[in-house]
Protein backbone atom coordinates (compact mmCIF):
# COMPACT_ATOMS: atom_id res chain seq x y z
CA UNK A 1 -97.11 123.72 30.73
CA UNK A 2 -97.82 121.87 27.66
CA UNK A 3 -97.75 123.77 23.95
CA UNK A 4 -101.41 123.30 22.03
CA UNK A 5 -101.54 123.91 18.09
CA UNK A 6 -104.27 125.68 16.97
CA UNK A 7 -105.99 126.24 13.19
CA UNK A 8 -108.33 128.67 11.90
CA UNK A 9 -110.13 127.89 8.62
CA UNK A 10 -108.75 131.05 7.40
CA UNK A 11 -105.80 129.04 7.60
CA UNK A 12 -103.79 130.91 10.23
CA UNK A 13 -102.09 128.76 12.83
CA UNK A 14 -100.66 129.09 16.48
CA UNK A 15 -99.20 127.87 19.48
CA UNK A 16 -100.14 128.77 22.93
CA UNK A 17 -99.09 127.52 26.60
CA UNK A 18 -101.76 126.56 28.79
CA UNK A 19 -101.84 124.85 31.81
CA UNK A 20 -103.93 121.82 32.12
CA UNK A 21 -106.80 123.00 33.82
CA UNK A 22 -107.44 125.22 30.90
CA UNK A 23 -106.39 123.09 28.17
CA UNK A 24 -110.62 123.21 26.76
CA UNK A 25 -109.84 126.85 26.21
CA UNK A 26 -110.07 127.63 22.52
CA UNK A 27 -108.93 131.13 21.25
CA UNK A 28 -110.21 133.71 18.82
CA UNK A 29 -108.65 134.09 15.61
CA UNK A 30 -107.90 137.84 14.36
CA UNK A 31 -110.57 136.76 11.64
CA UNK A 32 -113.06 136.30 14.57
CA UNK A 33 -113.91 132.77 14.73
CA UNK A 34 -113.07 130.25 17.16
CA UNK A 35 -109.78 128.58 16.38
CA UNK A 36 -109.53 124.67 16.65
CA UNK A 37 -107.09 122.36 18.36
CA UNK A 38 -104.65 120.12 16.10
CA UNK A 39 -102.93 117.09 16.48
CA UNK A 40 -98.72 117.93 17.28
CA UNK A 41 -96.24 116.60 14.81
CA UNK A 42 -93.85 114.64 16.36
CA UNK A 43 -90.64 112.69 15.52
CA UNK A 44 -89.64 109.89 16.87
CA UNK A 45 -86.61 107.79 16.36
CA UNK A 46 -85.31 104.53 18.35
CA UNK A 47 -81.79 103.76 18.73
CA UNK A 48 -81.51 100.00 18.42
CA UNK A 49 -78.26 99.78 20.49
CA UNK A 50 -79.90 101.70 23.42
CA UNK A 51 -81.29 98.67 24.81
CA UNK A 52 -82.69 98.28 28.47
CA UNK A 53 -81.40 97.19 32.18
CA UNK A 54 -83.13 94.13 33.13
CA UNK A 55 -83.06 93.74 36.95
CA UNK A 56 -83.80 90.56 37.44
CA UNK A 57 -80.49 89.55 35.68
CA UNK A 58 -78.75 92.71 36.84
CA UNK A 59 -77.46 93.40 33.53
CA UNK A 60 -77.88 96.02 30.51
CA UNK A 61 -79.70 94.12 27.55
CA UNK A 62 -79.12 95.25 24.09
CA UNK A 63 -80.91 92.60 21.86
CA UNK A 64 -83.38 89.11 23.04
CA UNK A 65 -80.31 86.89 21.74
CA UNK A 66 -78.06 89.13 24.24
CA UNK A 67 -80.78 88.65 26.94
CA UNK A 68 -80.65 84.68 26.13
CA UNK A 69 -77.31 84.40 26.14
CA UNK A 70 -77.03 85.87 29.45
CA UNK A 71 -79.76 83.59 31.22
CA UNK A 72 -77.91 80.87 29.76
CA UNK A 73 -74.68 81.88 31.18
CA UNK A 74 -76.40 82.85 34.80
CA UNK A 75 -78.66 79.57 34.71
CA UNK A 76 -82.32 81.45 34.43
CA UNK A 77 -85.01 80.04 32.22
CA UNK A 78 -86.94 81.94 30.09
CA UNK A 79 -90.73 80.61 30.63
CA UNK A 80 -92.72 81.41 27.66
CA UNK A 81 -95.88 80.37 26.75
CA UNK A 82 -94.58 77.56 24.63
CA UNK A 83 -92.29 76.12 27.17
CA UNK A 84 -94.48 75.84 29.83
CA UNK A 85 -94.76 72.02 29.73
CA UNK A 86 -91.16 71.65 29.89
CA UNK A 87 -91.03 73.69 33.80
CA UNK A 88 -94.29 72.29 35.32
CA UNK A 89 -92.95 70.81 38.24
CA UNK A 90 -93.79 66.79 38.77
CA UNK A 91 -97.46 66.09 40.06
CA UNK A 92 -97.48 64.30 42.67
CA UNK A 93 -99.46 61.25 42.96
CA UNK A 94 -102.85 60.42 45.79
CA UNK A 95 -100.28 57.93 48.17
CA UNK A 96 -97.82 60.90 47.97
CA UNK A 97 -100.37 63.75 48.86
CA UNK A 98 -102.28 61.12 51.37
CA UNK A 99 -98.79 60.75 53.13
CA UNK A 100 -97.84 64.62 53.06
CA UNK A 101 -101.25 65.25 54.69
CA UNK A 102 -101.08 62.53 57.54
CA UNK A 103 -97.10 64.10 58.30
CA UNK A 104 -98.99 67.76 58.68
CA UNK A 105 -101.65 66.23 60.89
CA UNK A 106 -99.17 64.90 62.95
CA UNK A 107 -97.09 67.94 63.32
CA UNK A 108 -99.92 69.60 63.84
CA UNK A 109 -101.27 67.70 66.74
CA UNK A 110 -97.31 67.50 67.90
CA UNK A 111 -97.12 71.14 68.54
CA UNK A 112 -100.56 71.70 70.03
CA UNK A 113 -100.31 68.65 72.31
CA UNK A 114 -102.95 66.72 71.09
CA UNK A 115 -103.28 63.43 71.09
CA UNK A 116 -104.21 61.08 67.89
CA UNK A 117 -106.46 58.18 68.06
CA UNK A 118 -104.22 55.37 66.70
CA UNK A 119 -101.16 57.26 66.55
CA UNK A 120 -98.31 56.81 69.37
C-alpha cells in the first residue's frame, strides 16, 4: 500500500496508507478543511561502479569503455548511428539480382516438377 503526504493550510501535515483504489481520497484536517496531497521527497543516489549485465555479451558492464573493450575482445560491433555506413552490407548489382532470381525460378520449378520453356 503506498504512503500519501498530505498538507493543510493550517500547516499541519500527514501520512496515510491507502490502497490504490482509494488513492482520490482526501482527509479532513482537525481544523476542518479538506487536506491536500503533496509531492514525496525522495533521495536518490547512483553508484557508478554498480553497472549492468548485458546479455547479449554475457558479461557484467561497469562503464561504455568496459562494454567496448569487451566487444572488441569477443568480436561484436557496436552499430551506432554514425557507423552505419561502415556495416551496410555490399549492394548487389541488376546481373547479380537478375541471376539470383532465374536460380530461384529454377529451383522452384525443380521441386514442383514443372517444366521451363527454354530451360533443360
Amino acid at each position: 500500500m503506498p504512503v500519501y503526504n498530505f498538507s493543510c493550510d493550517c500547516g499541519k501535515e500527514i501520512e496515510k496508507f491507502y490502497p490504490l483504489d482509494k488513492s482520490n481520497i482526501k482527509p479532513i484536517c482537525t481544523c476542518g478543511n479538506e487536506m491536500y496531497k503533496d509531492f514525496s521527497k525522495i533521495s536518490l543516489s547512483i553508484d557508478q561502479t554498480m553497472g549492468y549485465f548485458d546479455n547479449q555479451l554475457g558479461e557484467y558492464i561497469n562503464s561504455t569503455s568496459d562494454r567496448r573493450r569487451i566487444q572488441k575482445q569477443k568480436g561484436f560491433i557496436d552499430c551506432l548511428p554514425g557507423d552505419v555506413s561502415k556495416n551496410k552490407p555490399k549492394q548487389k548489382t541488376d546481373a547479380e539480382r537478375k541471376q539470383e532470381y532465374k536460380t530461384v525460378i529454377k529451383d522452384m520449378a525443380y521441386k514442383n516438377n514443372i517444366p521451363l520453356p527454354g530451360v533443360s
